[in-house]
N, C-alpha and C. Protein backbone atom coordinates (compact mmCIF):
# COMPACT_ATOMS: atom_id res chain seq x y z
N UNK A 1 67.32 71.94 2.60
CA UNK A 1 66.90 73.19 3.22
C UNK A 1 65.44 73.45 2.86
N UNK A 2 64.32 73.58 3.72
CA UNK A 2 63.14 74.17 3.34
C UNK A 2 63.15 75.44 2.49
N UNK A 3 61.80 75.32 1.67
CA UNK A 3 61.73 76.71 1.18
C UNK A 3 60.42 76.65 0.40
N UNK A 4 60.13 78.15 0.51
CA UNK A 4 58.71 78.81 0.42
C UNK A 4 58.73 79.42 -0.58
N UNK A 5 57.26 79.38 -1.23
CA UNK A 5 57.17 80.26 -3.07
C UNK A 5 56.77 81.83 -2.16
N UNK A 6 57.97 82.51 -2.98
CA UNK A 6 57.37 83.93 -2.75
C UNK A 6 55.89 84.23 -3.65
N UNK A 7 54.50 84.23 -3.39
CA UNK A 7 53.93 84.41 -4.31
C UNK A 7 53.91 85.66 -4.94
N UNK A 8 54.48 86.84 -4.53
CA UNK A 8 54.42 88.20 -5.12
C UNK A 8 55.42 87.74 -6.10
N UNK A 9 56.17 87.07 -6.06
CA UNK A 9 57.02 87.08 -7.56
C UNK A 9 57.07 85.74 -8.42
N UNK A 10 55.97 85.09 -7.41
CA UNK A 10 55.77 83.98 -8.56
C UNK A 10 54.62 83.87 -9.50
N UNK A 11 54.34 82.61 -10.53
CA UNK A 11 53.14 82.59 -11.26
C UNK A 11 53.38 81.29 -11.26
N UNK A 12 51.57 80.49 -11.73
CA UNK A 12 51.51 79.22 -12.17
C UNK A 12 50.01 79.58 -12.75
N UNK A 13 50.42 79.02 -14.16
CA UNK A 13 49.81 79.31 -14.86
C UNK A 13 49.47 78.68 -16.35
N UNK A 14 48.95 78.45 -17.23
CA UNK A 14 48.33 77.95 -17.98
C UNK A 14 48.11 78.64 -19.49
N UNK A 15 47.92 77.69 -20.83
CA UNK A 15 47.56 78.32 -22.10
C UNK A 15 47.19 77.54 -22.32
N UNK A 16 45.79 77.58 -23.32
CA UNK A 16 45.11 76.53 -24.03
C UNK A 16 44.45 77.50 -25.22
N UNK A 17 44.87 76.66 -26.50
CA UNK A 17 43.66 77.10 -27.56
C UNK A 17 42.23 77.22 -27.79
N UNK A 18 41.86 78.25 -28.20
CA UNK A 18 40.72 78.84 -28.55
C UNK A 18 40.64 79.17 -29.67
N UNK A 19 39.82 78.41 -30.12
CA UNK A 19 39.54 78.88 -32.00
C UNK A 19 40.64 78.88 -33.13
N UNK A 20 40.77 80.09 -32.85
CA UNK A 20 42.15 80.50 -33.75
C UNK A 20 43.13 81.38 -32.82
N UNK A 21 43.10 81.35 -31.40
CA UNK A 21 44.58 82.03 -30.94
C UNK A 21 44.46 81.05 -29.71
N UNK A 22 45.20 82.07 -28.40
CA UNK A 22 45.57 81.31 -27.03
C UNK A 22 44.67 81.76 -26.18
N UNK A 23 44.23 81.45 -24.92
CA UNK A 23 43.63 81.53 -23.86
C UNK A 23 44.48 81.63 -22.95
N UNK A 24 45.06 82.43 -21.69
CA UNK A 24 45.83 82.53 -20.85
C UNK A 24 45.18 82.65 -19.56
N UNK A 25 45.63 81.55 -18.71
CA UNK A 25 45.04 81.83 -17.10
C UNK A 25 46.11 81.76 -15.92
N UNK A 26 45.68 81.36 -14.95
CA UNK A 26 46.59 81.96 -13.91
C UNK A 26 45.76 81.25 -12.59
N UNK A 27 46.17 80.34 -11.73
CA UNK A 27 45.77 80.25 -10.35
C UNK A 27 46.26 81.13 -9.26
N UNK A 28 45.85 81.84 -9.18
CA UNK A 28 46.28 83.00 -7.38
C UNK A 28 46.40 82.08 -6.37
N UNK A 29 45.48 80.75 -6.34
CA UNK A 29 45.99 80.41 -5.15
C UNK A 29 46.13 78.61 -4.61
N UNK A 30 47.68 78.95 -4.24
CA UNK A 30 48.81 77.48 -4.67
C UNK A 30 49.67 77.67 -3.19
N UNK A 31 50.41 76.27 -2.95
CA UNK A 31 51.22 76.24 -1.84
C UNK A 31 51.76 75.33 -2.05
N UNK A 32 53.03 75.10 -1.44
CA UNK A 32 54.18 73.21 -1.86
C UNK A 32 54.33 73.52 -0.53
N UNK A 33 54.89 71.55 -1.07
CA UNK A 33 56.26 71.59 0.20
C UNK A 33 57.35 71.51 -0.56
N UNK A 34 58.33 72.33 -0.18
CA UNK A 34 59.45 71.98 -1.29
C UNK A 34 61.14 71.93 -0.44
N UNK A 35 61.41 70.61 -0.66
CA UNK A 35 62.54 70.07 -0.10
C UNK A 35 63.44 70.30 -1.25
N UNK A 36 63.90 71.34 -1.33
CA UNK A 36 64.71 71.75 -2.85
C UNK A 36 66.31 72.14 -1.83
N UNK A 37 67.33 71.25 -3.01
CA UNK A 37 68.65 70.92 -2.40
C UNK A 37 69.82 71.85 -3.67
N UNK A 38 69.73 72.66 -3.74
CA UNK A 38 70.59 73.51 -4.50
C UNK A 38 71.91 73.16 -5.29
N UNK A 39 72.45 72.07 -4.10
CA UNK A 39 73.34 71.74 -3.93
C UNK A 39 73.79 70.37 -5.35
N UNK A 40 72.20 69.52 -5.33
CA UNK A 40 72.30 68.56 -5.59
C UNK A 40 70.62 68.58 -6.00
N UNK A 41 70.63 68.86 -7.20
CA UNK A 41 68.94 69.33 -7.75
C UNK A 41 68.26 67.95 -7.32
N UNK A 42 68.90 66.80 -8.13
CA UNK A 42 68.34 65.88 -8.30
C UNK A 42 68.03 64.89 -6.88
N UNK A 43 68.44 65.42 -5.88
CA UNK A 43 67.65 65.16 -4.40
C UNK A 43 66.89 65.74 -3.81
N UNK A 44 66.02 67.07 -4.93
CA UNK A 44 65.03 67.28 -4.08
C UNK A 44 63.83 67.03 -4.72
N UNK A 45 62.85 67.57 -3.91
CA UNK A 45 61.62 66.66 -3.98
C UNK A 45 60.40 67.89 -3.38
N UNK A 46 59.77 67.90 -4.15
CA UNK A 46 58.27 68.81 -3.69
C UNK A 46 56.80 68.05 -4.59
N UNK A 47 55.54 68.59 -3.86
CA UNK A 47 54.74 68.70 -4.04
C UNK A 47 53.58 69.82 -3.69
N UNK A 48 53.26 70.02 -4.73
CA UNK A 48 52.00 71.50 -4.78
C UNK A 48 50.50 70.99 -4.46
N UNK A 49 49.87 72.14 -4.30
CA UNK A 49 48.38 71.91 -4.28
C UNK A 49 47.65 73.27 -5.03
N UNK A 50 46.95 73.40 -5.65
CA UNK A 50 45.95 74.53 -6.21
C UNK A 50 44.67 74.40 -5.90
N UNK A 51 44.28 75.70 -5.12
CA UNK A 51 43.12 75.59 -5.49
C UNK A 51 42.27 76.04 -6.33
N UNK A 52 41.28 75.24 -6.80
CA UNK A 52 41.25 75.62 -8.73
C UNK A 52 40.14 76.49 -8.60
N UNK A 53 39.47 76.88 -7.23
CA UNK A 53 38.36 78.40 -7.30
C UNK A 53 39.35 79.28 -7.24
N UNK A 54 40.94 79.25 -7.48
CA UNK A 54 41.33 80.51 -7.96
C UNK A 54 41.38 80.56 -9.15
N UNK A 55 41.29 80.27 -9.84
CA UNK A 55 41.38 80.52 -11.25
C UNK A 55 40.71 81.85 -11.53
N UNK A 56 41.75 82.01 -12.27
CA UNK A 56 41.59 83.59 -13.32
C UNK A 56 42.04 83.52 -14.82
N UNK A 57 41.42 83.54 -15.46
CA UNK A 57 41.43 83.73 -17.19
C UNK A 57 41.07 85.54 -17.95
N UNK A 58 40.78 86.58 -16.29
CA UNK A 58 40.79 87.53 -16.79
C UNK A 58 39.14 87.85 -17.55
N UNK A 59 38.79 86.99 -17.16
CA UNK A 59 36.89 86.92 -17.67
C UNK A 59 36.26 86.37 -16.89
N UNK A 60 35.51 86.64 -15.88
CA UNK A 60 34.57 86.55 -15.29
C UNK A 60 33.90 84.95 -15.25
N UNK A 61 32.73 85.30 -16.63
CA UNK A 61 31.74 84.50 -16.79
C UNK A 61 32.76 82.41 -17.43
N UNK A 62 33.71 83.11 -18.34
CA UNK A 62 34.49 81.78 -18.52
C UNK A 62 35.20 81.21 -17.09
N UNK A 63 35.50 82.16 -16.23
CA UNK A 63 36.23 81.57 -14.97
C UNK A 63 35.32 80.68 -14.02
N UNK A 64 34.08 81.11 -14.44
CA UNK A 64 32.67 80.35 -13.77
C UNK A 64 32.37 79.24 -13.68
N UNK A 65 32.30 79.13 -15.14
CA UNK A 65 32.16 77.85 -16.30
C UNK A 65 33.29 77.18 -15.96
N UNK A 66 34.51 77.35 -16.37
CA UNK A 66 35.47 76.51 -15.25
C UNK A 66 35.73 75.99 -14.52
N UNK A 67 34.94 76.41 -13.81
CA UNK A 67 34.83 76.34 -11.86
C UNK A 67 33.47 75.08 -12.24
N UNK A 68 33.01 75.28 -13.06
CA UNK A 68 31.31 73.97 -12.90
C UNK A 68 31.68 72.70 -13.23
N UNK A 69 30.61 72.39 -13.22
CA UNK A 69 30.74 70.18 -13.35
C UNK A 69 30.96 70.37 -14.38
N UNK A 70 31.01 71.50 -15.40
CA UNK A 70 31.49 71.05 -17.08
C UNK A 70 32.70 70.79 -16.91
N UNK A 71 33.77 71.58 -16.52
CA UNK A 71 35.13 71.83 -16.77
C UNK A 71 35.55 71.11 -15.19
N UNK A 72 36.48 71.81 -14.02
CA UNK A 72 37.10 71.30 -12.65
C UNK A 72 36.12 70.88 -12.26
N UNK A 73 34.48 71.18 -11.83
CA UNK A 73 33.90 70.64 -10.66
C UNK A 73 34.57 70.98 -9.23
N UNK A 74 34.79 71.90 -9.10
CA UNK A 74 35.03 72.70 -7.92
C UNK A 74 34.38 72.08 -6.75
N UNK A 75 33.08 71.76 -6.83
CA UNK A 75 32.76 71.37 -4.95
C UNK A 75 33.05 70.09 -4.97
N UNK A 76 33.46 69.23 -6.02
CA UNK A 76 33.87 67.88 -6.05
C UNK A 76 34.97 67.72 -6.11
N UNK A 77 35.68 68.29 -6.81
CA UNK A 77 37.49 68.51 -6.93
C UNK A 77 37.73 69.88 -6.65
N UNK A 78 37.99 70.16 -5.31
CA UNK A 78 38.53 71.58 -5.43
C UNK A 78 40.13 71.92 -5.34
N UNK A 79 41.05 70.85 -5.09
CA UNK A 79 42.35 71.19 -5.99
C UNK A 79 43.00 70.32 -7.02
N UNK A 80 43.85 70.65 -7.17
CA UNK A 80 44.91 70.69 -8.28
C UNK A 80 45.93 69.59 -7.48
N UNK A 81 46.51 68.78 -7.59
CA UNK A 81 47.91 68.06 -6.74
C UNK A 81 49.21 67.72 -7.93
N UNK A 82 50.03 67.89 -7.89
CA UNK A 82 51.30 67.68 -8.38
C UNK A 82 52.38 67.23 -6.97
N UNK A 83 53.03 65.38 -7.43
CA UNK A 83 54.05 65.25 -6.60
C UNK A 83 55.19 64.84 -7.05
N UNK A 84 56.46 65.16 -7.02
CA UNK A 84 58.10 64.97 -7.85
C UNK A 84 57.79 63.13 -7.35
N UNK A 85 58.39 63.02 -8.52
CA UNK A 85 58.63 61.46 -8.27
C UNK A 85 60.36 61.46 -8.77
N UNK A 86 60.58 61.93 -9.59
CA UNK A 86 62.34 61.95 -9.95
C UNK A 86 62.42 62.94 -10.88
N UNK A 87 64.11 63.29 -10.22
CA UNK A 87 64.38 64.87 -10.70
C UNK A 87 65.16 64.20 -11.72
N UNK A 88 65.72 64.76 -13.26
CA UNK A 88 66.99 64.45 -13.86
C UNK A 88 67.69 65.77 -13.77
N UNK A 89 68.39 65.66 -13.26
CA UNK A 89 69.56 67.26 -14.65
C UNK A 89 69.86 67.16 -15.74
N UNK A 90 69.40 67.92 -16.40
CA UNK A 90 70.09 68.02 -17.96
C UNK A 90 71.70 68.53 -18.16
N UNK A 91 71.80 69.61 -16.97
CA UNK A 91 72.98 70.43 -17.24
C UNK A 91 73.02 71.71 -17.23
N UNK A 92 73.75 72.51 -17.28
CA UNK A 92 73.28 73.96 -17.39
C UNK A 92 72.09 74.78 -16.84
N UNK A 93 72.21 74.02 -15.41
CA UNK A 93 70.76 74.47 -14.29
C UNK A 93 69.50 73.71 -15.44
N UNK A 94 69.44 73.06 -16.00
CA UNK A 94 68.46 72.68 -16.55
C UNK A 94 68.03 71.20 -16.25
N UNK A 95 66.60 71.10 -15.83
CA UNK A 95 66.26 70.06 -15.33
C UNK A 95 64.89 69.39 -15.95
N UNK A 96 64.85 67.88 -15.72
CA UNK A 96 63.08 67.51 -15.65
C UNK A 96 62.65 66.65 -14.74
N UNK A 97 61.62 67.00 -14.65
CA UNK A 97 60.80 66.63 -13.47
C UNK A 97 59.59 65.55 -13.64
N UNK A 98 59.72 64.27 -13.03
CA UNK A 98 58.67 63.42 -13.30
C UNK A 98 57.87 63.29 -11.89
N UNK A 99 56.47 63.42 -12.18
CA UNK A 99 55.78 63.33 -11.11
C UNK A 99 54.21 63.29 -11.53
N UNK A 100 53.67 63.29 -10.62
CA UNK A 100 52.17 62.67 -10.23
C UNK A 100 50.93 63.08 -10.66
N UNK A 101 50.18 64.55 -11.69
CA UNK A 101 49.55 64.64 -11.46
C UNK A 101 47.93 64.74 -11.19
N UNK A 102 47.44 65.03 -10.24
CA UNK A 102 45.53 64.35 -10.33
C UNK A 102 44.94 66.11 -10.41
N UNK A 103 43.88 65.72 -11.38
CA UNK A 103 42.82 66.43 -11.75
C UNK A 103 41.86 65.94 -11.54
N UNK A 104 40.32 66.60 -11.03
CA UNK A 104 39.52 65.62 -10.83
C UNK A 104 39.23 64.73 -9.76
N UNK A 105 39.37 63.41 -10.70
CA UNK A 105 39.72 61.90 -9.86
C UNK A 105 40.85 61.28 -10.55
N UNK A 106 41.54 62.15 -11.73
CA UNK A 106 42.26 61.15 -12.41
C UNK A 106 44.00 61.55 -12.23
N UNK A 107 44.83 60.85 -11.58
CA UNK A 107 46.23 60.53 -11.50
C UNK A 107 47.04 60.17 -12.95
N UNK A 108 47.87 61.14 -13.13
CA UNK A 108 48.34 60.55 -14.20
C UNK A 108 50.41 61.54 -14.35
N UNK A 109 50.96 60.54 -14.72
CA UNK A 109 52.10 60.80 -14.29
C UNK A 109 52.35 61.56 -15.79
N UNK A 110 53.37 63.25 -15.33
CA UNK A 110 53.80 64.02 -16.36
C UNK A 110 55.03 64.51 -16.05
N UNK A 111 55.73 65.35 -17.05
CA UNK A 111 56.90 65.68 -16.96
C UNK A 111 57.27 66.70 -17.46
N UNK A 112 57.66 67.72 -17.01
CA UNK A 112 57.97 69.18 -17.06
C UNK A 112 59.48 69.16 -17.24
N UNK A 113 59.44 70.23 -18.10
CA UNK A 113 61.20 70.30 -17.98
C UNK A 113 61.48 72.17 -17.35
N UNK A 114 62.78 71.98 -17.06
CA UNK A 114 62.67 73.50 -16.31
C UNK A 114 64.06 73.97 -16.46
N UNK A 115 64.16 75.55 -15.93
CA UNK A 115 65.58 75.57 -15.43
C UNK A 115 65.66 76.36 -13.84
N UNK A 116 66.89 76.00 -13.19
CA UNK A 116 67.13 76.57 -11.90
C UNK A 116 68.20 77.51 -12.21
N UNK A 117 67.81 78.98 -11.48
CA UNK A 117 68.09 79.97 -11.28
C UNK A 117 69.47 80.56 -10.76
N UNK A 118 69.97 79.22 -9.86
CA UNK A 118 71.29 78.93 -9.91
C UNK A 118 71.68 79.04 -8.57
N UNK A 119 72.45 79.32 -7.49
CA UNK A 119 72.92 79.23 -6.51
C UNK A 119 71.93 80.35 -5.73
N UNK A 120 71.22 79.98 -4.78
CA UNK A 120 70.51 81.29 -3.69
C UNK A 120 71.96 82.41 -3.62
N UNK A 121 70.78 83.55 -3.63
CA UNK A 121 71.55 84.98 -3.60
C UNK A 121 70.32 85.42 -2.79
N UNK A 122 71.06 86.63 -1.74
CA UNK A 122 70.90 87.32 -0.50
C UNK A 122 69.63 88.71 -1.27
N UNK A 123 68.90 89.06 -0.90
CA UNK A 123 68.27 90.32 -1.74
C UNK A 123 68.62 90.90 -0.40
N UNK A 124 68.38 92.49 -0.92
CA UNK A 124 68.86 93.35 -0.50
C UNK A 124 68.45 93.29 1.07
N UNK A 125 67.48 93.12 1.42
CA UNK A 125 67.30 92.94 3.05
C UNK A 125 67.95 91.50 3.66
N UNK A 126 68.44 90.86 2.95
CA UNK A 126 68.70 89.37 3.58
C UNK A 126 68.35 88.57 3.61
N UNK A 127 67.11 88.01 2.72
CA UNK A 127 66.55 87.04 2.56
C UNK A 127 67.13 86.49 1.40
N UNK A 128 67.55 85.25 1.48
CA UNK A 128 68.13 84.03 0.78
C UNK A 128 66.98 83.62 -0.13
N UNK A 129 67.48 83.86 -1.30
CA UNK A 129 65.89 83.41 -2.60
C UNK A 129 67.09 82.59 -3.48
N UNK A 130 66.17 82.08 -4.11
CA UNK A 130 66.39 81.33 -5.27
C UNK A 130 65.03 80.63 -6.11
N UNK A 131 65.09 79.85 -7.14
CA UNK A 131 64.22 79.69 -8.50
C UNK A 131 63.65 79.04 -9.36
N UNK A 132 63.36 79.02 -9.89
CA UNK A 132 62.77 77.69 -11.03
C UNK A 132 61.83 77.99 -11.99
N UNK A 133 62.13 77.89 -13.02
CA UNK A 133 60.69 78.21 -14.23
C UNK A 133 60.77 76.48 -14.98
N UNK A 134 59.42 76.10 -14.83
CA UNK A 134 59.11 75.07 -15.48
C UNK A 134 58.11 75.19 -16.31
N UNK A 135 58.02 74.42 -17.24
CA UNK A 135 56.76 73.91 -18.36
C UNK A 135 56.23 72.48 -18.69
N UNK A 136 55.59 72.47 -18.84
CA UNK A 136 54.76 70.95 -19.47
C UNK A 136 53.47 71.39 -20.25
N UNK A 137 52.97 70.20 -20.49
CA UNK A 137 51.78 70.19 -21.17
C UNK A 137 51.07 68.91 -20.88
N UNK A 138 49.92 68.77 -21.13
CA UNK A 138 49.04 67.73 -20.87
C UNK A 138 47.88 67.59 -21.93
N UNK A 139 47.12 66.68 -21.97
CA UNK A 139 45.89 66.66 -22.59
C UNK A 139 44.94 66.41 -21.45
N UNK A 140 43.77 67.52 -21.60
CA UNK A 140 43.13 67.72 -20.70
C UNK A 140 41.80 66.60 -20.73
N UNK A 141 41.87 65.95 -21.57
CA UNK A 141 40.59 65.11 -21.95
C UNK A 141 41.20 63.70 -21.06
N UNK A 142 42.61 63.37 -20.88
CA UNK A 142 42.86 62.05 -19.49
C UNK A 142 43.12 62.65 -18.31
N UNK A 143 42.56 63.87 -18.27
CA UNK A 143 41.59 64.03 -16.70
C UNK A 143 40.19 64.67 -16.78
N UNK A 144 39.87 63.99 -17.30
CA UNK A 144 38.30 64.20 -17.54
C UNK A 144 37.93 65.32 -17.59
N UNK A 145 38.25 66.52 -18.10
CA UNK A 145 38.00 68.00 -18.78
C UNK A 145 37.68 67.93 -20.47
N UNK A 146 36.32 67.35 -20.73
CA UNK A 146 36.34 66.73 -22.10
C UNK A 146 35.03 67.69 -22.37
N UNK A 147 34.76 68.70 -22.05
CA UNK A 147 33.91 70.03 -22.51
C UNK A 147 34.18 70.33 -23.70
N UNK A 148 32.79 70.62 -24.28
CA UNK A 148 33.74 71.20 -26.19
C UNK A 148 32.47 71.37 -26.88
N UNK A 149 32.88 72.38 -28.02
CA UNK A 149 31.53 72.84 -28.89
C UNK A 149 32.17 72.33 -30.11
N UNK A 150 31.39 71.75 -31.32
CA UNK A 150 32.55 71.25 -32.25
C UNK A 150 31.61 73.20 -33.36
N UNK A 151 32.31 73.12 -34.26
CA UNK A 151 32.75 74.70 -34.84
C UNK A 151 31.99 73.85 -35.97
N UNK A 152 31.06 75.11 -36.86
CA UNK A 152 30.38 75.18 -37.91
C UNK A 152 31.06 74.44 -39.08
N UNK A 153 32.68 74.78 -39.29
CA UNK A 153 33.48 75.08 -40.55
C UNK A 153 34.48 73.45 -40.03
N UNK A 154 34.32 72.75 -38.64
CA UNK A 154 35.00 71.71 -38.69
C UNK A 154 35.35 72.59 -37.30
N UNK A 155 36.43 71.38 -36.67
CA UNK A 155 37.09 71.61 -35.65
C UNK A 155 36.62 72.14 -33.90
N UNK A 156 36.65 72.22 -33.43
CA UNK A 156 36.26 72.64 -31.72
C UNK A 156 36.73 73.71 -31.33
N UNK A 157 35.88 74.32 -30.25
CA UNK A 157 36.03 75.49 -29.96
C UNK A 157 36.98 75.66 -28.77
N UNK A 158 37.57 74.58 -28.29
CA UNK A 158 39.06 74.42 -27.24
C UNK A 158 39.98 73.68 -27.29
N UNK A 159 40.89 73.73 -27.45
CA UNK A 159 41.84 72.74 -27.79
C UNK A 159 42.32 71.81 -26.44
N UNK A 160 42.86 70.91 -26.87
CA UNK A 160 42.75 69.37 -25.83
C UNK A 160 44.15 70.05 -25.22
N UNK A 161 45.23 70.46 -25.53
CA UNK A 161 46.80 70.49 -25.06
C UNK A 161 46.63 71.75 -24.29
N UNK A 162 47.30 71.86 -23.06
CA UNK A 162 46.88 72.84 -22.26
C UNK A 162 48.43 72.46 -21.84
N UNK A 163 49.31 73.54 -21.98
CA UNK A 163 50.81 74.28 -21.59
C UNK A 163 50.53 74.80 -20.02
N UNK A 164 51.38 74.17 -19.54
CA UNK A 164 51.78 74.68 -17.87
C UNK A 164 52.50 75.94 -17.79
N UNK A 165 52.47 76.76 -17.01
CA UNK A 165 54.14 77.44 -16.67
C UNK A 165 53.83 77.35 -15.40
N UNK A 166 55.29 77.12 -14.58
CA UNK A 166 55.43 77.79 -13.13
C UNK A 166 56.65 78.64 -13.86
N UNK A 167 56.51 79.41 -12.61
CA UNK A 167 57.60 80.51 -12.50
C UNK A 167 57.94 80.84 -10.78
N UNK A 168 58.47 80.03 -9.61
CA UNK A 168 58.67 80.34 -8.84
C UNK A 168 59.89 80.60 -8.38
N UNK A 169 59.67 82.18 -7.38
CA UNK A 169 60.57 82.74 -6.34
C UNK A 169 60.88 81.82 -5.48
N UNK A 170 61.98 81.53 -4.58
CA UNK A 170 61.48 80.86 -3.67
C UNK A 170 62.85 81.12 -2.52
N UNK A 171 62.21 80.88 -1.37
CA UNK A 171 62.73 82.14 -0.17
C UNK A 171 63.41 80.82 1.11
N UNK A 172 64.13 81.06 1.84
CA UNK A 172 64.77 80.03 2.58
C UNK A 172 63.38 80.56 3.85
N UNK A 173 62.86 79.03 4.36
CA UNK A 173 61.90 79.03 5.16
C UNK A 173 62.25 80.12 6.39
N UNK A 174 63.69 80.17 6.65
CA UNK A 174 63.84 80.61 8.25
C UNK A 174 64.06 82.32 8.22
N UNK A 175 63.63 82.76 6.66
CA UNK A 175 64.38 84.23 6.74
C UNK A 175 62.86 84.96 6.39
N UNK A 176 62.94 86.16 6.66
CA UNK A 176 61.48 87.04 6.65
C UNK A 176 61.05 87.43 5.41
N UNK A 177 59.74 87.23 4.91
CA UNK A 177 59.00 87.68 3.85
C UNK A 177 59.37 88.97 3.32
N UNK A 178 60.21 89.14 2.21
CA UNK A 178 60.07 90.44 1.57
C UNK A 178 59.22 90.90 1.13
């Protein structure tokens, strides 16, 4: 069955260290195709795209810097791609996900683990939704995001491991946008 990320109730989004705490961001703006089988997790199959001039970290001048040839390179890479290569079930709506993805120029295969939300349910106007929250992590330095100040006292001013989240709604293609 097709189906669409509600973005009003979804997120994809990001944490990476800074110094001594977390950094939290957020892309606004993302789209899949998602051949998701409810029925039978492990036969479906999607792929996303971001585009990484959405980025939001909630600061301005760092979202900038982001956006430059230091960090994404935006007019050279301006998205993000993730594609399922194989679903497992764990059990208990809980799943992982191996697939594709390129930053940059660089392809590199990762794996998120998640859980599904469980059988589509009707919301109050009739639209058929259902779910998924996933996580991973990566090191951002094997896709060439290797920016960094090294710190007076030892150590760098960003940390290499950068935590995924999705969190998507997701709506049966043929029923109307809530």
């Amino acid at each position: 069955m097709p189906w669409v990320i509600d973005k009003k109730h979804s997120y994809v989004g990001f944490t990476i260290r800074h110094i001594a705490t977390k950094v939290r961001g957020r892309f606004r703006d993302y789209d899949a195709d998602i051949q998701f089988n409810e029925q039978d997790l492990v036969s479906s199959r999607f792929s996303g795209t971001i585009q990484v001039a959405s980025i939001d970290t909630n600061e301005s001048q760092r979202d900038d810097h982001l956006r430059s040839a230091e960090f994404f390179d935006v007019a050279r890479y301006p998205t993000i791609r993730y594609t399922s290569t194989r679903i497992q079930a764990l059990g208990n709506n809980l799943f992982r996900v191996y697939g594709d993805l390129t930053i940059r120029d660089a392809t590199k295969e990762i794996v998120v683990e998640g859980e599904f939300a469980g059988p589509p349910r009707k919301d109050p106007w009739g639209v058929l939704r259902s779910g998924l929250s996933a996580t991973g992590t990566i090191d951002r330095h094997e896709f060439g995001l290797v920016w960094n100040v090294p710190l007076e006292a030892g150590g760098v001013l960003v940390g290499s491991t950068v935590t995924m989240q999705l969190d998507l709604e997701l709506m049966w293609e043929g029923a109307s946008k809530a």
